[in-house]
ModelCIF file with pLDDT and N, C-alpha, C, O atoms, coordinates in Angstrom:
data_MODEL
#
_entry.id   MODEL 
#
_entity.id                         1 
_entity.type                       polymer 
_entity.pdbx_number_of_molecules   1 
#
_entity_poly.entity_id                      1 
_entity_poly.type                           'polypeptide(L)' 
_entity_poly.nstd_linkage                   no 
_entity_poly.nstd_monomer                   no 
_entity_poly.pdbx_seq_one_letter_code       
;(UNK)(UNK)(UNK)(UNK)(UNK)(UNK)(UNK)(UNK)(UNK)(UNK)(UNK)(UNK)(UNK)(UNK)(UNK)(UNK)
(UNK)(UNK)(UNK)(UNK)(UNK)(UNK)(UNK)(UNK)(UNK)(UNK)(UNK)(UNK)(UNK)
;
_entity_poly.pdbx_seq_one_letter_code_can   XXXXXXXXXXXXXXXXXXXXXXXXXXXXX 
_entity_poly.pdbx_strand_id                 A 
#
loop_
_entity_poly_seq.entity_id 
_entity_poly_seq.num 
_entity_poly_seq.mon_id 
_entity_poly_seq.hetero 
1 1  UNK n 
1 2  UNK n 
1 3  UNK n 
1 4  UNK n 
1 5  UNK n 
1 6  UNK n 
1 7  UNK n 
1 8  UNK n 
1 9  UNK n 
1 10 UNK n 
1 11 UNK n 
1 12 UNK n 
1 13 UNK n 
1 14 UNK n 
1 15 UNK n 
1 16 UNK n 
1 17 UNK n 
1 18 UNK n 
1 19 UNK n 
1 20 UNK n 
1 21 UNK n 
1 22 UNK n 
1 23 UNK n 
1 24 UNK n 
1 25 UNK n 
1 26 UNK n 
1 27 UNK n 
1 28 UNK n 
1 29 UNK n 
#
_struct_asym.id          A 
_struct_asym.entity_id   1 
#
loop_
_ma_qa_metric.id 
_ma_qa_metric.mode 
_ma_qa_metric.name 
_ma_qa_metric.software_group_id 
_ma_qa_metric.type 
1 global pLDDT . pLDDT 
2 local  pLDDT . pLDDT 
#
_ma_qa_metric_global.metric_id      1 
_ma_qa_metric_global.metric_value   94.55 
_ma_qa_metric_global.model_id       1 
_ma_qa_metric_global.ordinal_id     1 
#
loop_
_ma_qa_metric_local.label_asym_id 
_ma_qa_metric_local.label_comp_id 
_ma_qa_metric_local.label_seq_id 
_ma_qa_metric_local.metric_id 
_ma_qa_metric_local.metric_value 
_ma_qa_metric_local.model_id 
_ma_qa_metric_local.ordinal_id 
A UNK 1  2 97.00 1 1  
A UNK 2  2 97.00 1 2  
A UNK 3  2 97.00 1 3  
A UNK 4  2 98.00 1 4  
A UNK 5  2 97.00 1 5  
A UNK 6  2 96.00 1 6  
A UNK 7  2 94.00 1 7  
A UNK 8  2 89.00 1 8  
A UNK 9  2 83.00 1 9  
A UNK 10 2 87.00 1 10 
A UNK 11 2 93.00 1 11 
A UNK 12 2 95.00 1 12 
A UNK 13 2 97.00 1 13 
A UNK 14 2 97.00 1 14 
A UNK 15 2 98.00 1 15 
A UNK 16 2 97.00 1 16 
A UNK 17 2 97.00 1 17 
A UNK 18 2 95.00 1 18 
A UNK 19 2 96.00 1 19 
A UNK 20 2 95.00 1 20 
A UNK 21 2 96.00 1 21 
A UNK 22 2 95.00 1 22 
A UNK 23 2 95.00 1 23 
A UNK 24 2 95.00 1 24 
A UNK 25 2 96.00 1 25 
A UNK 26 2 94.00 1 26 
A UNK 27 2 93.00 1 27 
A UNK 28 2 92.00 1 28 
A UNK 29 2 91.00 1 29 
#
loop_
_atom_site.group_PDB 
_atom_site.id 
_atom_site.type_symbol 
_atom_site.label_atom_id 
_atom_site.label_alt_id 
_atom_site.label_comp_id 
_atom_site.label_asym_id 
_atom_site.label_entity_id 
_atom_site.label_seq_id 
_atom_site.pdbx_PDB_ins_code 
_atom_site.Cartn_x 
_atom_site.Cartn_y 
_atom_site.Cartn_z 
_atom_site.occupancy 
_atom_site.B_iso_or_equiv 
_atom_site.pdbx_formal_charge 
_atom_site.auth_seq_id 
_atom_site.auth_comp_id 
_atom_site.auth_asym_id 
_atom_site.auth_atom_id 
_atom_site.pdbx_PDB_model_num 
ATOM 1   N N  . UNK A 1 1  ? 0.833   -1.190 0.000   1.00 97.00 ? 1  UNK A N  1 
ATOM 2   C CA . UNK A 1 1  ? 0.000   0.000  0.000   1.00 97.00 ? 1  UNK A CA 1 
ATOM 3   C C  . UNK A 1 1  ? 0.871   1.244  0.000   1.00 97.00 ? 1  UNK A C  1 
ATOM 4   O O  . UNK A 1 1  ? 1.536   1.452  1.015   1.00 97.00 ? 1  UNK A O  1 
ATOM 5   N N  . UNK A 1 2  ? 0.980   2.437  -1.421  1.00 97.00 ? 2  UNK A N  1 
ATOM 6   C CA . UNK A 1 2  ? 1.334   3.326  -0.975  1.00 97.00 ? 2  UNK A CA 1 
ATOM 7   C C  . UNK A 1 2  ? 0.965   4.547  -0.359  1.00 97.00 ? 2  UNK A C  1 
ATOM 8   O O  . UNK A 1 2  ? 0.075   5.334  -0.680  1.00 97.00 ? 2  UNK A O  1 
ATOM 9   N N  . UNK A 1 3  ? 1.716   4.586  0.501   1.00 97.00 ? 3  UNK A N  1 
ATOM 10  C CA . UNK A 1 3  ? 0.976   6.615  1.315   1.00 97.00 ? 3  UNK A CA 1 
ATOM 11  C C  . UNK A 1 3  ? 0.307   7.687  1.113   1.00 97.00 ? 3  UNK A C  1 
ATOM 12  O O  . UNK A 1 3  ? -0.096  8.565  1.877   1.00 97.00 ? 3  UNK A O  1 
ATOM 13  N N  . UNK A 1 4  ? 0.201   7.473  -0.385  1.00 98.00 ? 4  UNK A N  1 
ATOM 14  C CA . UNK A 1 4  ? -0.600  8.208  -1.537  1.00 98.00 ? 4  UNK A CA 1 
ATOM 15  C C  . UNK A 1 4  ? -1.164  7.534  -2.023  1.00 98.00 ? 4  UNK A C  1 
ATOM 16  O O  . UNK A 1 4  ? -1.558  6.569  -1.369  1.00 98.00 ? 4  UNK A O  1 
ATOM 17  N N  . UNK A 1 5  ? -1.658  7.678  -3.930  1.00 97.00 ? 5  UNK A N  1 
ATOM 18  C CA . UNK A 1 5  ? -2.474  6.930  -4.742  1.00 97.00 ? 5  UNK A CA 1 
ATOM 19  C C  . UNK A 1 5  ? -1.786  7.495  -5.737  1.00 97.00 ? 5  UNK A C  1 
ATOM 20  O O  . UNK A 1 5  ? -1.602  8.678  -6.021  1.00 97.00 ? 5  UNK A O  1 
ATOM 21  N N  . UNK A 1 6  ? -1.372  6.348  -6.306  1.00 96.00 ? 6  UNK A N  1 
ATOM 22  C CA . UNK A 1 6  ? -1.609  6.646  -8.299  1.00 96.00 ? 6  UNK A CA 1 
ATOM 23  C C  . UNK A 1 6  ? -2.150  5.587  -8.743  1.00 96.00 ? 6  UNK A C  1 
ATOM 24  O O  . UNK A 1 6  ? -2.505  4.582  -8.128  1.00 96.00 ? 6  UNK A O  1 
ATOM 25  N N  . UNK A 1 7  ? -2.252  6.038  -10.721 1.00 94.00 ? 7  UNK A N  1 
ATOM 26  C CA . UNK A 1 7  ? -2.911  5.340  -11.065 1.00 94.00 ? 7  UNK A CA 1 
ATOM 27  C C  . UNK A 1 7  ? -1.944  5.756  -12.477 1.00 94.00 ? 7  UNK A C  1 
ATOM 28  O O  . UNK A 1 7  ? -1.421  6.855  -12.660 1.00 94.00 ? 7  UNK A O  1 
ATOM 29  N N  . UNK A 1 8  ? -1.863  4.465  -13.480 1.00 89.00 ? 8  UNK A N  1 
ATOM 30  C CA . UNK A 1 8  ? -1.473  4.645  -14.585 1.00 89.00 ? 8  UNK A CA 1 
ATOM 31  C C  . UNK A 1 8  ? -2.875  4.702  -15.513 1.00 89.00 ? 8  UNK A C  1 
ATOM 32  O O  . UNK A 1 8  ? -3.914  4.207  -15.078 1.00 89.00 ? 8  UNK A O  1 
ATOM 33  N N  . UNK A 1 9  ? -2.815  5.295  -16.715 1.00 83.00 ? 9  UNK A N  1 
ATOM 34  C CA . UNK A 1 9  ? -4.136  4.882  -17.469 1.00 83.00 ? 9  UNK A CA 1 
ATOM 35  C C  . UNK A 1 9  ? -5.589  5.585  -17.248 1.00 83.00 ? 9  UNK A C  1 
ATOM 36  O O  . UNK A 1 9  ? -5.831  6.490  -16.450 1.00 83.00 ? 9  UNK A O  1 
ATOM 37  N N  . UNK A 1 10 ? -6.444  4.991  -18.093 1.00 87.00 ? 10 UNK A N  1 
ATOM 38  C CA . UNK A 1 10 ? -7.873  5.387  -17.950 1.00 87.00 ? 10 UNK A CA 1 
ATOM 39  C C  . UNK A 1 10 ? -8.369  5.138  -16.269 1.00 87.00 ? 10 UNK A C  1 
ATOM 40  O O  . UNK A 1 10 ? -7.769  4.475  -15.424 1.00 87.00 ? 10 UNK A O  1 
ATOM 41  N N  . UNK A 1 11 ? -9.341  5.713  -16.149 1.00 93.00 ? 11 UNK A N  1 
ATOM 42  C CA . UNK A 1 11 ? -10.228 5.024  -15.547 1.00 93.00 ? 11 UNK A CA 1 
ATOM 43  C C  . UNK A 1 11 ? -10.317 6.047  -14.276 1.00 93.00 ? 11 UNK A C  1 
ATOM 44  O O  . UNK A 1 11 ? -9.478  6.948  -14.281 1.00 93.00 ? 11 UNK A O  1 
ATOM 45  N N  . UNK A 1 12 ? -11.438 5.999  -12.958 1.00 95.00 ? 12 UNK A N  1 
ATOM 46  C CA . UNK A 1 12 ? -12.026 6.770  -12.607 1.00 95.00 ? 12 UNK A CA 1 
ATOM 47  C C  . UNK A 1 12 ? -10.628 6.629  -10.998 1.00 95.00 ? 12 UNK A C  1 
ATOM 48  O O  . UNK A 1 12 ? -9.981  5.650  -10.626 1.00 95.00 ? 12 UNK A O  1 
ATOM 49  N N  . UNK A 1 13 ? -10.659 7.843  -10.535 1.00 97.00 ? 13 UNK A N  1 
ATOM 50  C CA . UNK A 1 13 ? -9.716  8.236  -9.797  1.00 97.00 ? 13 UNK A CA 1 
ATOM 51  C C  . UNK A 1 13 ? -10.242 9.505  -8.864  1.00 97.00 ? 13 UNK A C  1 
ATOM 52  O O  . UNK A 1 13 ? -10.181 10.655 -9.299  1.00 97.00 ? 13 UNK A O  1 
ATOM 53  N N  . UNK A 1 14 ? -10.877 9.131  -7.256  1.00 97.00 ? 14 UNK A N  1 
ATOM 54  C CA . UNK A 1 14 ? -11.663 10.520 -6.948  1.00 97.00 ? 14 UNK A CA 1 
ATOM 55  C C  . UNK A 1 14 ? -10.630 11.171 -6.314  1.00 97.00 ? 14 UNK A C  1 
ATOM 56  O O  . UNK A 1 14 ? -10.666 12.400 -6.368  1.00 97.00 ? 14 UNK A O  1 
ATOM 57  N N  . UNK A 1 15 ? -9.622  10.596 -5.665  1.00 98.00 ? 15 UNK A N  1 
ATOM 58  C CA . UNK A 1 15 ? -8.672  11.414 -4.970  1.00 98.00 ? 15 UNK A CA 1 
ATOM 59  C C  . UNK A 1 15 ? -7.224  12.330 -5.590  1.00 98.00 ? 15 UNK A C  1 
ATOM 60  O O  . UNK A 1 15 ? -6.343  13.013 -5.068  1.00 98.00 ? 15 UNK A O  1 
ATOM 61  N N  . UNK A 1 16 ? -7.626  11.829 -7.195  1.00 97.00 ? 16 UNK A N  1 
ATOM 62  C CA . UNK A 1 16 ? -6.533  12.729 -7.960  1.00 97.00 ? 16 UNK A CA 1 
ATOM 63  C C  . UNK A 1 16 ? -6.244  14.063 -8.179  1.00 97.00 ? 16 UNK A C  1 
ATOM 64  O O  . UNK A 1 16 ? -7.301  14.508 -8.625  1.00 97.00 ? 16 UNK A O  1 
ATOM 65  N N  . UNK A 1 17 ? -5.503  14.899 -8.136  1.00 97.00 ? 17 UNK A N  1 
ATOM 66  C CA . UNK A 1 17 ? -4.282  15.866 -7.741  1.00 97.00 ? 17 UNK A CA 1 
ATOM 67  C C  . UNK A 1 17 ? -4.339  16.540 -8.997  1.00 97.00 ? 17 UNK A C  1 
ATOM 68  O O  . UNK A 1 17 ? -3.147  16.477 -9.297  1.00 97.00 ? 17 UNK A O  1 
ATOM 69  N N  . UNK A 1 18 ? -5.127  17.400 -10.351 1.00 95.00 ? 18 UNK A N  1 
ATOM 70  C CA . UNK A 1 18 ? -4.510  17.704 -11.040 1.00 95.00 ? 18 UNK A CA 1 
ATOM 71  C C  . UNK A 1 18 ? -4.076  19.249 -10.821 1.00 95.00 ? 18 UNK A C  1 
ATOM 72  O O  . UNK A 1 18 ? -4.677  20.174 -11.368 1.00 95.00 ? 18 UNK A O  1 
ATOM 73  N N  . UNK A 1 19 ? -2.745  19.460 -9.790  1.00 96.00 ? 19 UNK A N  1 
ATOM 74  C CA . UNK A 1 19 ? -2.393  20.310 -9.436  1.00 96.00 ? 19 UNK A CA 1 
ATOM 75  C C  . UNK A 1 19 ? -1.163  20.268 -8.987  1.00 96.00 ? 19 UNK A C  1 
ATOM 76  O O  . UNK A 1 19 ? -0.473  19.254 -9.095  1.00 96.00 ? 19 UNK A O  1 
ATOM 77  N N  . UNK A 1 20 ? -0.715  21.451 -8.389  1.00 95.00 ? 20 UNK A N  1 
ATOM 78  C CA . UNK A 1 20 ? 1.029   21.674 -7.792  1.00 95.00 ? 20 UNK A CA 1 
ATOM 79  C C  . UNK A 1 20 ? 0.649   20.374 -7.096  1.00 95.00 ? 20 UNK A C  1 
ATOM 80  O O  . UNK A 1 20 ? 1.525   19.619 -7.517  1.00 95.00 ? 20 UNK A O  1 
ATOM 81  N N  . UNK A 1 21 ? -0.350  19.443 -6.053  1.00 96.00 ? 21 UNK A N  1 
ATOM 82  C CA . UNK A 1 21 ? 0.428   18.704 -4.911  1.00 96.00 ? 21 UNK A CA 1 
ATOM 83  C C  . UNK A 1 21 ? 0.606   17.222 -5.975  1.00 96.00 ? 21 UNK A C  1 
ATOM 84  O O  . UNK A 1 21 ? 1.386   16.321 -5.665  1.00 96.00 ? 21 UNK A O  1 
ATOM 85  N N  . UNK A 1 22 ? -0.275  17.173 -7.270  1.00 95.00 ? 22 UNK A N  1 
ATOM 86  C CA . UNK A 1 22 ? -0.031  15.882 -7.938  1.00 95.00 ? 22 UNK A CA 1 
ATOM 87  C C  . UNK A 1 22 ? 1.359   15.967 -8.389  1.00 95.00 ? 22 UNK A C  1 
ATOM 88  O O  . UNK A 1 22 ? 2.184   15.172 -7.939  1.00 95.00 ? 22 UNK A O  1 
ATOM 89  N N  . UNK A 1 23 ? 1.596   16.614 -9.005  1.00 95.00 ? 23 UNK A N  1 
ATOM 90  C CA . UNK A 1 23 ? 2.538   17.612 -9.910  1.00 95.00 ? 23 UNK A CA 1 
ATOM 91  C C  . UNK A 1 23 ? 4.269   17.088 -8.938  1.00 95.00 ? 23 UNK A C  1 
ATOM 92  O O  . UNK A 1 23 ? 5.257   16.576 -9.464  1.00 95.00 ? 23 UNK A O  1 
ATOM 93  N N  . UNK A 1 24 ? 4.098   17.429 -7.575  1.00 95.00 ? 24 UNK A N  1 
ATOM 94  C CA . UNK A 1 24 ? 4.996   17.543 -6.528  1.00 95.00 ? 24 UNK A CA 1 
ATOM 95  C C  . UNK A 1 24 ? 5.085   15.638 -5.917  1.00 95.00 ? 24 UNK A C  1 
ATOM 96  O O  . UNK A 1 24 ? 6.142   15.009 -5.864  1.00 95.00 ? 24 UNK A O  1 
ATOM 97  N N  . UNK A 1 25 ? 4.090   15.228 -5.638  1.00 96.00 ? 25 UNK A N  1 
ATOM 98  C CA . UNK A 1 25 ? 4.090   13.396 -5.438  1.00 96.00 ? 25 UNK A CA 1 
ATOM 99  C C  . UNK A 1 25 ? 4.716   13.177 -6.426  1.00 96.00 ? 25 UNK A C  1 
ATOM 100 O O  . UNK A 1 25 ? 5.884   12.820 -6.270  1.00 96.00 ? 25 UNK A O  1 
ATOM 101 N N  . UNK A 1 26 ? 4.094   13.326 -8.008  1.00 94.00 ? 26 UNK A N  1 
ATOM 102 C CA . UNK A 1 26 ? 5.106   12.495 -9.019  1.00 94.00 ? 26 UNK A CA 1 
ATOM 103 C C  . UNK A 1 26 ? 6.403   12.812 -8.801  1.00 94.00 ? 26 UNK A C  1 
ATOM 104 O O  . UNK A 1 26 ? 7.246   11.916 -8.749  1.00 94.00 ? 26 UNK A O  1 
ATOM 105 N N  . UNK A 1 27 ? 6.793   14.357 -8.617  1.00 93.00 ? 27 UNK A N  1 
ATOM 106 C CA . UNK A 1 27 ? 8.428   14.477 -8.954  1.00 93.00 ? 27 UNK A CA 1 
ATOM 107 C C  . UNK A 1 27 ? 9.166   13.632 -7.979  1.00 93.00 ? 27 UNK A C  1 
ATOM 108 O O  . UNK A 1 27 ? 10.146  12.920 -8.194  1.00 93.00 ? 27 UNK A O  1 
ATOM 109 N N  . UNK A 1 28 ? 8.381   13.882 -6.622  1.00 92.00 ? 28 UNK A N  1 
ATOM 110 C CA . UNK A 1 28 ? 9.093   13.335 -5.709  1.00 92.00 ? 28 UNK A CA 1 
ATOM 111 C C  . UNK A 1 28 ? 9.144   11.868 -5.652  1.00 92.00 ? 28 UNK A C  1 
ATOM 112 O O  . UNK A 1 28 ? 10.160  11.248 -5.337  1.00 92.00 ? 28 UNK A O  1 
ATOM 113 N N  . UNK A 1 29 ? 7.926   11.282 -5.989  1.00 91.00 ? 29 UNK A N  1 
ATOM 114 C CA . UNK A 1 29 ? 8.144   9.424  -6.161  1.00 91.00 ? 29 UNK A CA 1 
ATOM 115 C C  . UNK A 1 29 ? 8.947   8.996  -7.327  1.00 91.00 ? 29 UNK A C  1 
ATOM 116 O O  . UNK A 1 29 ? 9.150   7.799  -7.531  1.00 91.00 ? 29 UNK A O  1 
#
């Protein structure tokens, strides 16, 4: 389980980030 959430691909995602903090998880993971 990671500490966050991603997701590769389609499909439905309610807790997604399209912002500086998504933006900032990816760089940092």
């Amino acid at each position: 389980t990671k500490a966050y959430t991603t997701r590769v691909g389609s499909g439905p995602f309610p807790t997604e980030q399209l912002n500086d903090i998504g933006k900032t998880l990816g760089e940092r993971g």
